[in-house]
C-alpha atoms as a PDB file:
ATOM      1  CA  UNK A   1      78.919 127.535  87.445  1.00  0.00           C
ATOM      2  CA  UNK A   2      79.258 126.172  83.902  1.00  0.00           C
ATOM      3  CA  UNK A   3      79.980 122.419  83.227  1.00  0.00           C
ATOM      4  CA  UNK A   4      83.654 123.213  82.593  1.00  0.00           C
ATOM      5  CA  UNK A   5      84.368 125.599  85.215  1.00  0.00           C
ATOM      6  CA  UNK A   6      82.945 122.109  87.481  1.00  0.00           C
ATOM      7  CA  UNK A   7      85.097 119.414  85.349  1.00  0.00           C
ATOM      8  CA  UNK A   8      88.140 121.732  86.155  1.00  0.00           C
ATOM      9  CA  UNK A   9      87.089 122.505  89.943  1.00  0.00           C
ATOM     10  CA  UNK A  10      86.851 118.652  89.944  1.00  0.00           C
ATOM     11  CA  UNK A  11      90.365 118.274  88.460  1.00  0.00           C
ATOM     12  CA  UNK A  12      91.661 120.233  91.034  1.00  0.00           C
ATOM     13  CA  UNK A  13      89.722 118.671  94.011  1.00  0.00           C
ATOM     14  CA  UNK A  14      91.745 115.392  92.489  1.00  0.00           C
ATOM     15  CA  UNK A  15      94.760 116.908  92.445  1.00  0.00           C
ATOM     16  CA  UNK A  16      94.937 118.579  95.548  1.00  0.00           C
ATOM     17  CA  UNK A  17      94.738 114.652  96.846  1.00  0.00           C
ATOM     18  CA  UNK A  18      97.483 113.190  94.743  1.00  0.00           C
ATOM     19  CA  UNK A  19      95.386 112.248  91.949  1.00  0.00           C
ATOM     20  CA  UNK A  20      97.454 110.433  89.214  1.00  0.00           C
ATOM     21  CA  UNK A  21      97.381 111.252  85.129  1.00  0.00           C
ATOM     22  CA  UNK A  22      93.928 113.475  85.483  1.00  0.00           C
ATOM     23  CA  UNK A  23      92.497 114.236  82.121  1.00  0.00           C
ATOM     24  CA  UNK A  24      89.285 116.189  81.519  1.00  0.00           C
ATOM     25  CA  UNK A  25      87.527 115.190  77.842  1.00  0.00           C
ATOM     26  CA  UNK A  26      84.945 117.357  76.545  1.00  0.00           C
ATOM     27  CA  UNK A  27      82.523 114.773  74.738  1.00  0.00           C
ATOM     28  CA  UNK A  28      79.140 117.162  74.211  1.00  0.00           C
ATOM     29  CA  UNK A  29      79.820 116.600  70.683  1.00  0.00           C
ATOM     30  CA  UNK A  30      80.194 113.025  70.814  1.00  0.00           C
ATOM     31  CA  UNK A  31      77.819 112.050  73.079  1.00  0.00           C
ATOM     32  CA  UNK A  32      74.650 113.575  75.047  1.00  0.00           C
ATOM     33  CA  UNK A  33      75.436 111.666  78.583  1.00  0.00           C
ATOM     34  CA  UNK A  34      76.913 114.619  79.565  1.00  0.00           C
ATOM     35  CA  UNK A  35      79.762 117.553  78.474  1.00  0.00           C
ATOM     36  CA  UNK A  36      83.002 116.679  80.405  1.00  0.00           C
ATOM     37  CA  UNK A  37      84.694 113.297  81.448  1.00  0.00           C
ATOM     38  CA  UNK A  38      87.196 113.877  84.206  1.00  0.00           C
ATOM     39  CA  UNK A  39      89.072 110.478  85.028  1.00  0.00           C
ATOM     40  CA  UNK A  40      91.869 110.306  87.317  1.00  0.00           C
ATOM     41  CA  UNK A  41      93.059 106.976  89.219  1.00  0.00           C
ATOM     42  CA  UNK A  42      94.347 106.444  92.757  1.00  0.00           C
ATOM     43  CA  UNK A  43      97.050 104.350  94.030  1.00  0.00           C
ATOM     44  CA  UNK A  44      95.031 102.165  97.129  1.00  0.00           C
ATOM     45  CA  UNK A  45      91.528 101.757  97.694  1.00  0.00           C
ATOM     46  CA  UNK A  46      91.505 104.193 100.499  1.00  0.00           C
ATOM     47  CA  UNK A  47      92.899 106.821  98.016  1.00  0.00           C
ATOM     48  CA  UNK A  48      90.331 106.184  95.276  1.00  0.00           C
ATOM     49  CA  UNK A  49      87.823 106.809  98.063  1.00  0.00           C
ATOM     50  CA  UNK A  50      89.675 110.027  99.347  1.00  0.00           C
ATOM     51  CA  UNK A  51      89.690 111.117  95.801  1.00  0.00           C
ATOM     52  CA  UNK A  52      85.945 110.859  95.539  1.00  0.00           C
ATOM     53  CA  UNK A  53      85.099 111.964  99.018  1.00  0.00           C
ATOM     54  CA  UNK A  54      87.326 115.322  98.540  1.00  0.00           C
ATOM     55  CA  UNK A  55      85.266 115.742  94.966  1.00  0.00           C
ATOM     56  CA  UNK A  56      82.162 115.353  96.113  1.00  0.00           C
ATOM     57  CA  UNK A  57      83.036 118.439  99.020  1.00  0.00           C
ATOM     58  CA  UNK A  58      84.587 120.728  96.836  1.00  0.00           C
ATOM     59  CA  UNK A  59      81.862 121.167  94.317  1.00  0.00           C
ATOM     60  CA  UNK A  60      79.388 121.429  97.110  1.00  0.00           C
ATOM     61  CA  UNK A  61      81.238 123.834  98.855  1.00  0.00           C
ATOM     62  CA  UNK A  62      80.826 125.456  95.349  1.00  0.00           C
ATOM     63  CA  UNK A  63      76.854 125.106  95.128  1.00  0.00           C
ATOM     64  CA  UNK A  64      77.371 122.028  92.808  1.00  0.00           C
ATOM     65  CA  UNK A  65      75.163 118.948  94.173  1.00  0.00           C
ATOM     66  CA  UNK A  66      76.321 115.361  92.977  1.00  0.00           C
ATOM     67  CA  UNK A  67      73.330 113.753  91.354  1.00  0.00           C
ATOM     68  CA  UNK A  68      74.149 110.076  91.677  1.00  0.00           C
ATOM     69  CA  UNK A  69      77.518 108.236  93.040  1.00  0.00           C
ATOM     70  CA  UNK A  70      78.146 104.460  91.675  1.00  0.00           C
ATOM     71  CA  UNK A  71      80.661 102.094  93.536  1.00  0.00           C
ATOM     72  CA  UNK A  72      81.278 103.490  97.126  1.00  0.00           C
ATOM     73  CA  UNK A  73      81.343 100.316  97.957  1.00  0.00           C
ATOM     74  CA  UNK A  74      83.701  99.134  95.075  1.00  0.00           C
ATOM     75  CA  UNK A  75      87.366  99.356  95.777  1.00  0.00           C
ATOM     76  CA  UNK A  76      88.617 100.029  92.221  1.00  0.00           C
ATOM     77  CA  UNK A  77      86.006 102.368  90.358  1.00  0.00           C
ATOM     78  CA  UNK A  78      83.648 105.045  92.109  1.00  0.00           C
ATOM     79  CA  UNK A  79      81.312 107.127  89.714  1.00  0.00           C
ATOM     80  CA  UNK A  80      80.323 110.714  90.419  1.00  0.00           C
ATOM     81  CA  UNK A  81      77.585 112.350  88.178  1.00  0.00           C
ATOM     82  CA  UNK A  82      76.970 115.706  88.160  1.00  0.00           C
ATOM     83  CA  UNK A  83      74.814 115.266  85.084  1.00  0.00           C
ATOM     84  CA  UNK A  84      76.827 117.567  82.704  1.00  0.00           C
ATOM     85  CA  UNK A  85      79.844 116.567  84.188  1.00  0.00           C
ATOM     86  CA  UNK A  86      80.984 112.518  84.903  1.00  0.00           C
ATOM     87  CA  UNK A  87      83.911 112.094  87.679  1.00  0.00           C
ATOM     88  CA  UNK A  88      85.023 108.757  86.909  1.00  0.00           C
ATOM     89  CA  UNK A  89      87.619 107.575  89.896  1.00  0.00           C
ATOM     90  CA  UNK A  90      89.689 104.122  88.967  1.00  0.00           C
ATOM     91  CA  UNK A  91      92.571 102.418  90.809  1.00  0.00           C
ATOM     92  CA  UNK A  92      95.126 101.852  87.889  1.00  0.00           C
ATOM     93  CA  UNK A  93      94.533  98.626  87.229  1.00  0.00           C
ATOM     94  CA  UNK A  94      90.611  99.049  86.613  1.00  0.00           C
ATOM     95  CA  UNK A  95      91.758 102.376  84.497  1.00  0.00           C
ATOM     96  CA  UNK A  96      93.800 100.460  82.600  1.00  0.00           C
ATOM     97  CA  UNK A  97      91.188  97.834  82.116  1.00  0.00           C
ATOM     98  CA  UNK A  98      88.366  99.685  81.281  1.00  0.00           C
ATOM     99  CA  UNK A  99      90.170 102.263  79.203  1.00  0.00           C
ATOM    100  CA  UNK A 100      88.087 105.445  79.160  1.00  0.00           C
ATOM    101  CA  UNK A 101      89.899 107.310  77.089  1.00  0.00           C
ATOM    102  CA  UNK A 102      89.944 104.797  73.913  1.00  0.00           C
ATOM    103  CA  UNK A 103      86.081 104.940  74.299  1.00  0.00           C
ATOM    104  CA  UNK A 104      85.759 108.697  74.210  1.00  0.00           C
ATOM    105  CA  UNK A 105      88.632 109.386  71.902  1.00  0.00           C
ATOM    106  CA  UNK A 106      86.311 111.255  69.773  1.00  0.00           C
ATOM    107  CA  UNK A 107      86.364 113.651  72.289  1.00  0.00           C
ATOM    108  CA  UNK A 108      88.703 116.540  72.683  1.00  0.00           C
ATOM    109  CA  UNK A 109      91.106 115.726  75.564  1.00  0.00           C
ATOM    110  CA  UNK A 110      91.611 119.170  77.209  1.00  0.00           C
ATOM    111  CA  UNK A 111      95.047 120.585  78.650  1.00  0.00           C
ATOM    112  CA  UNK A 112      94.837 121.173  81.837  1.00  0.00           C
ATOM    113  CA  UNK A 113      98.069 121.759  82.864  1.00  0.00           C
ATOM    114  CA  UNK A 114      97.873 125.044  83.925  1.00  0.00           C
ATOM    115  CA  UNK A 115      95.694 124.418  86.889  1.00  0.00           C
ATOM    116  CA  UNK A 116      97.569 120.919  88.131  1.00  0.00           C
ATOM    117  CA  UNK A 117     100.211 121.027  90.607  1.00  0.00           C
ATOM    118  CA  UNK A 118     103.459 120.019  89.379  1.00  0.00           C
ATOM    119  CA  UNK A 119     104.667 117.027  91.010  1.00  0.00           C
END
């Protein structure tokens, strides 16, 4: 599976759980932490761990091991690397704060549209 065919099979683990504004950035150009960014946010902390949870089972139902997770334990940010691919989970407020997208707006923010639910 390449990186992007993961960052969109992670999109649409998110979104199959109600994952809000989900964006996938390709940074390998910018940056050599990894290829894709997918970020998404959830409304509770329960949902931000459902989010995660339902992530971390659909890549490895797809042969795609997570290689570290950061912040189970954290309420408003959880962390999934899959070393070429970084699943970044927020509750808004901690999206907001931290604002992934200003730091990696060298990167080329994909459209993924056409595999998102419409709500």
């Amino acid at each position: 599976m390449t990186s992007l065919e993961t960052a969109k099979l992670a999109a649409m683990a998110l979104d199959s759980k109600k994952g809000l504004d989900i964006k996938i950035i390709e940074i390998d150009s910018v940056s050599i932490l990894a290829d894709y960014m997918v970020i998404a946010a959830g409304t509770n902390s329960t949902q931000i761990k459902a989010l995660a949870e339902e992530v971390e089972y659909q890549l490895d139902q797809a042969g795609v091991s997570v290689s570290h997770i950061e912040g189970h334990r954290n309420d408003s940010w959880i962390l999934l690397d899959y070393v070429d691919v970084i699943v970044h989970v927020f509750s808004e407020e901690a999206r907001e704060f931290y604002d992934l997208e200003r730091l990696w707006k060298d990167g080329i923010e994909l459209d993924i549209s056409d595999i998102l639910k419409e709500n």
